[in-house]
N, C-alpha and C. Protein backbone atom coordinates (compact mmCIF):
# COMPACT_ATOMS: atom_id res chain seq x y z
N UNK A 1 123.98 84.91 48.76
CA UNK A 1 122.92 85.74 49.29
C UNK A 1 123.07 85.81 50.82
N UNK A 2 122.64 87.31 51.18
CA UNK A 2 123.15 87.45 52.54
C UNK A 2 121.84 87.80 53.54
N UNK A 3 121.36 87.01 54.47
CA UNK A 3 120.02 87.68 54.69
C UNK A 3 120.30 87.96 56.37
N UNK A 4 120.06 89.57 56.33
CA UNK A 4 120.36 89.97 57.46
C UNK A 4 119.58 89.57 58.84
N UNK A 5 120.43 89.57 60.04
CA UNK A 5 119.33 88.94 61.22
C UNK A 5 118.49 90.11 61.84
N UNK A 6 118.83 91.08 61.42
CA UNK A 6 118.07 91.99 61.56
C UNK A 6 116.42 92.25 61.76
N UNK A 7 116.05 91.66 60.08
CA UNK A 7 114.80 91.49 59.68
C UNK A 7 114.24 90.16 60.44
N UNK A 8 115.01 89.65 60.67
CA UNK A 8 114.05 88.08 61.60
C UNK A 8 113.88 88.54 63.03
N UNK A 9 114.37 89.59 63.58
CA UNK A 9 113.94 89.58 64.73
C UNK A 9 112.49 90.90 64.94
N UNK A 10 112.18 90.77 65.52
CA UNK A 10 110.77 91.19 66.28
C UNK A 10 110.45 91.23 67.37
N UNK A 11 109.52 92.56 67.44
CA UNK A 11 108.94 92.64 68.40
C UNK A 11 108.35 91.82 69.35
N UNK A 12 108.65 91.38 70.33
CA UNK A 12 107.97 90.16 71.09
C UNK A 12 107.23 90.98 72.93
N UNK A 13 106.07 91.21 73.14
CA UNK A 13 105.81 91.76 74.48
C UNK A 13 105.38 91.06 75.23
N UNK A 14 106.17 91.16 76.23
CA UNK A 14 105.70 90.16 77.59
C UNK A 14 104.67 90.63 78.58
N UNK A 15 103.65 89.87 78.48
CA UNK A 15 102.51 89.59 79.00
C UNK A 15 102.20 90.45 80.15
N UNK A 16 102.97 89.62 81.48
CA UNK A 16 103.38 89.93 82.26
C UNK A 16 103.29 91.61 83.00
N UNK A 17 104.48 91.75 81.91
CA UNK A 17 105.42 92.91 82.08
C UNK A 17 104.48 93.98 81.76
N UNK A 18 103.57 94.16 80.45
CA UNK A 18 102.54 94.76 80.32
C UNK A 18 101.57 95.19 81.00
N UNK A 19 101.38 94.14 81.97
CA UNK A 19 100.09 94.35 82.88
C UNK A 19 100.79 95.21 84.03
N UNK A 20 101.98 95.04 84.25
CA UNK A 20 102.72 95.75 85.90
C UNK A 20 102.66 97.18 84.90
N UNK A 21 103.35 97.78 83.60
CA UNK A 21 103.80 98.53 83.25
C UNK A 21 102.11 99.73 83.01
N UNK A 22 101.56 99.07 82.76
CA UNK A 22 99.32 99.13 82.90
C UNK A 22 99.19 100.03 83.97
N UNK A 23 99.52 99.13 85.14
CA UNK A 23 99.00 99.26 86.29
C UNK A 23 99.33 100.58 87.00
N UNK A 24 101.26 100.55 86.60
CA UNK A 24 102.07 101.69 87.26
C UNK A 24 101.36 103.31 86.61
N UNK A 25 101.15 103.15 85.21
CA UNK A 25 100.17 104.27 84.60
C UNK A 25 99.38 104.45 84.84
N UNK A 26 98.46 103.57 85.53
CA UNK A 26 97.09 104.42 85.62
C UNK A 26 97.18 104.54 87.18
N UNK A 27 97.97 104.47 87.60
CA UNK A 27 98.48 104.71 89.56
C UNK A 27 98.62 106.39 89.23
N UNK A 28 99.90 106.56 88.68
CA UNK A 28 100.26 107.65 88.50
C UNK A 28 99.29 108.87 87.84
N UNK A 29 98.22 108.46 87.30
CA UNK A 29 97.33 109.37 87.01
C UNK A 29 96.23 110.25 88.39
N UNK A 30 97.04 109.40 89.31
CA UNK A 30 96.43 109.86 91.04
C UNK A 30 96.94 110.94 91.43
N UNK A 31 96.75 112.00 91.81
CA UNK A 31 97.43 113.51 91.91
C UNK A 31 98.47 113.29 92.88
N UNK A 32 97.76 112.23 94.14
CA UNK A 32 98.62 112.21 95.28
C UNK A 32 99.55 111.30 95.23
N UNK A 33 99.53 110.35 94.25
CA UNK A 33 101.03 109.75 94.07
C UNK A 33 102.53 110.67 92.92
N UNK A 34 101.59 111.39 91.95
CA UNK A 34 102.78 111.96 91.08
C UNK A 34 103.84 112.72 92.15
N UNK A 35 103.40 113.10 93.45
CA UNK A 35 104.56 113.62 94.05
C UNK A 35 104.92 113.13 95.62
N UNK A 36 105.47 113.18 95.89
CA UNK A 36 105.69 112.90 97.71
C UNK A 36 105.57 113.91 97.94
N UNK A 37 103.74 114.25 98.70
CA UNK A 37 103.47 115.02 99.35
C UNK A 37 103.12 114.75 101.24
N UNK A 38 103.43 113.68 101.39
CA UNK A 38 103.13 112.78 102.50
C UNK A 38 104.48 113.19 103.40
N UNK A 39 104.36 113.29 104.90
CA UNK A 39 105.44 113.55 105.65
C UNK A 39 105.69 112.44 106.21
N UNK A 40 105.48 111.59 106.48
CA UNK A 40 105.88 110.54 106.50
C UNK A 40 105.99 108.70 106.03
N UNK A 41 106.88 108.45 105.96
CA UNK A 41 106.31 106.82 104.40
C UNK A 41 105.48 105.71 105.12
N UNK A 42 104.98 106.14 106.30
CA UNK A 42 103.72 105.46 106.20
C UNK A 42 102.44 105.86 105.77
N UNK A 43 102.38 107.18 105.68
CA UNK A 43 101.07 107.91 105.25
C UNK A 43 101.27 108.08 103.87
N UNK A 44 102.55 107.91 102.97
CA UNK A 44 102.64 107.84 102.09
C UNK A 44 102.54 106.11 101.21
N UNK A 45 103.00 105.03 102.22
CA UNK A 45 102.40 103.64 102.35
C UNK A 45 100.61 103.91 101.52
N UNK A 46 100.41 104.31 102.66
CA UNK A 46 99.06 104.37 102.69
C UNK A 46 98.15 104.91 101.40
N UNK A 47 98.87 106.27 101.20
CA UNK A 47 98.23 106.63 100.29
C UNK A 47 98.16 105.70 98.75
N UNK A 48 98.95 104.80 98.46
CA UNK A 48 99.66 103.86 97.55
C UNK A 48 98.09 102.43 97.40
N UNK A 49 97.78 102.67 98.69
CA UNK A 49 97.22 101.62 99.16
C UNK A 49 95.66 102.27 98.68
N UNK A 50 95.79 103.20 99.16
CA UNK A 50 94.07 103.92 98.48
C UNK A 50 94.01 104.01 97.19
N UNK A 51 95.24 104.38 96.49
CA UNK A 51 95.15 104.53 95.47
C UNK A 51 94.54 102.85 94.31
N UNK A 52 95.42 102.13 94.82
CA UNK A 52 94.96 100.61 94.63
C UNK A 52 93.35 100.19 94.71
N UNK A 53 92.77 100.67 95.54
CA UNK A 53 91.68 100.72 95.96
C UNK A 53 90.77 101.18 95.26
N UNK A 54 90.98 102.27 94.99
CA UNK A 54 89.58 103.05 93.83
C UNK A 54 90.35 102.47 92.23
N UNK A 55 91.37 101.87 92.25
CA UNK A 55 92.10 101.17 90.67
C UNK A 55 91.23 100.18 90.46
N UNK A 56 91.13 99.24 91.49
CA UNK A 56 90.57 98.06 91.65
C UNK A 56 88.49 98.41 91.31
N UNK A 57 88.64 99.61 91.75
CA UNK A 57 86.82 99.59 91.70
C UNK A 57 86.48 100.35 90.49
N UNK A 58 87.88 100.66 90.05
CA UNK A 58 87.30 100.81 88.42
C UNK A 58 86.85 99.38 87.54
N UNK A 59 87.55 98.55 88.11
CA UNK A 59 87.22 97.61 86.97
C UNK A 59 86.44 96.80 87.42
């Protein structure tokens, strides 16, 4: 009898990784991050930083 390793392996999700992968989605639901509309990467810094900001006062 031959039992494939196939079936023993599984899905396993890291914790972690979930919460960064969370976070990056609901960032991107910000109009002003889906694009670089910022002329320069500190005002685009910035905007990253606001965005964090009203993320944080959702919860």
């Amino acid at each position: 009898m031959v039992i494939s390793a196939y079936k023993e392996q599984r899905f396993k999700p890291i914790h972690k990784r979930w919460i960064v992968e969370r976070t990056f989605s609901w960032m991107e639901n910000d109009r002003r991050l889906c694009r670089n509309y910022e002329p320069t990467f500190d005002s685009a810094e910035e905007m990253g930083k606001i965005s964090e900001i009203k993320l944080l006062k959702k919860i």
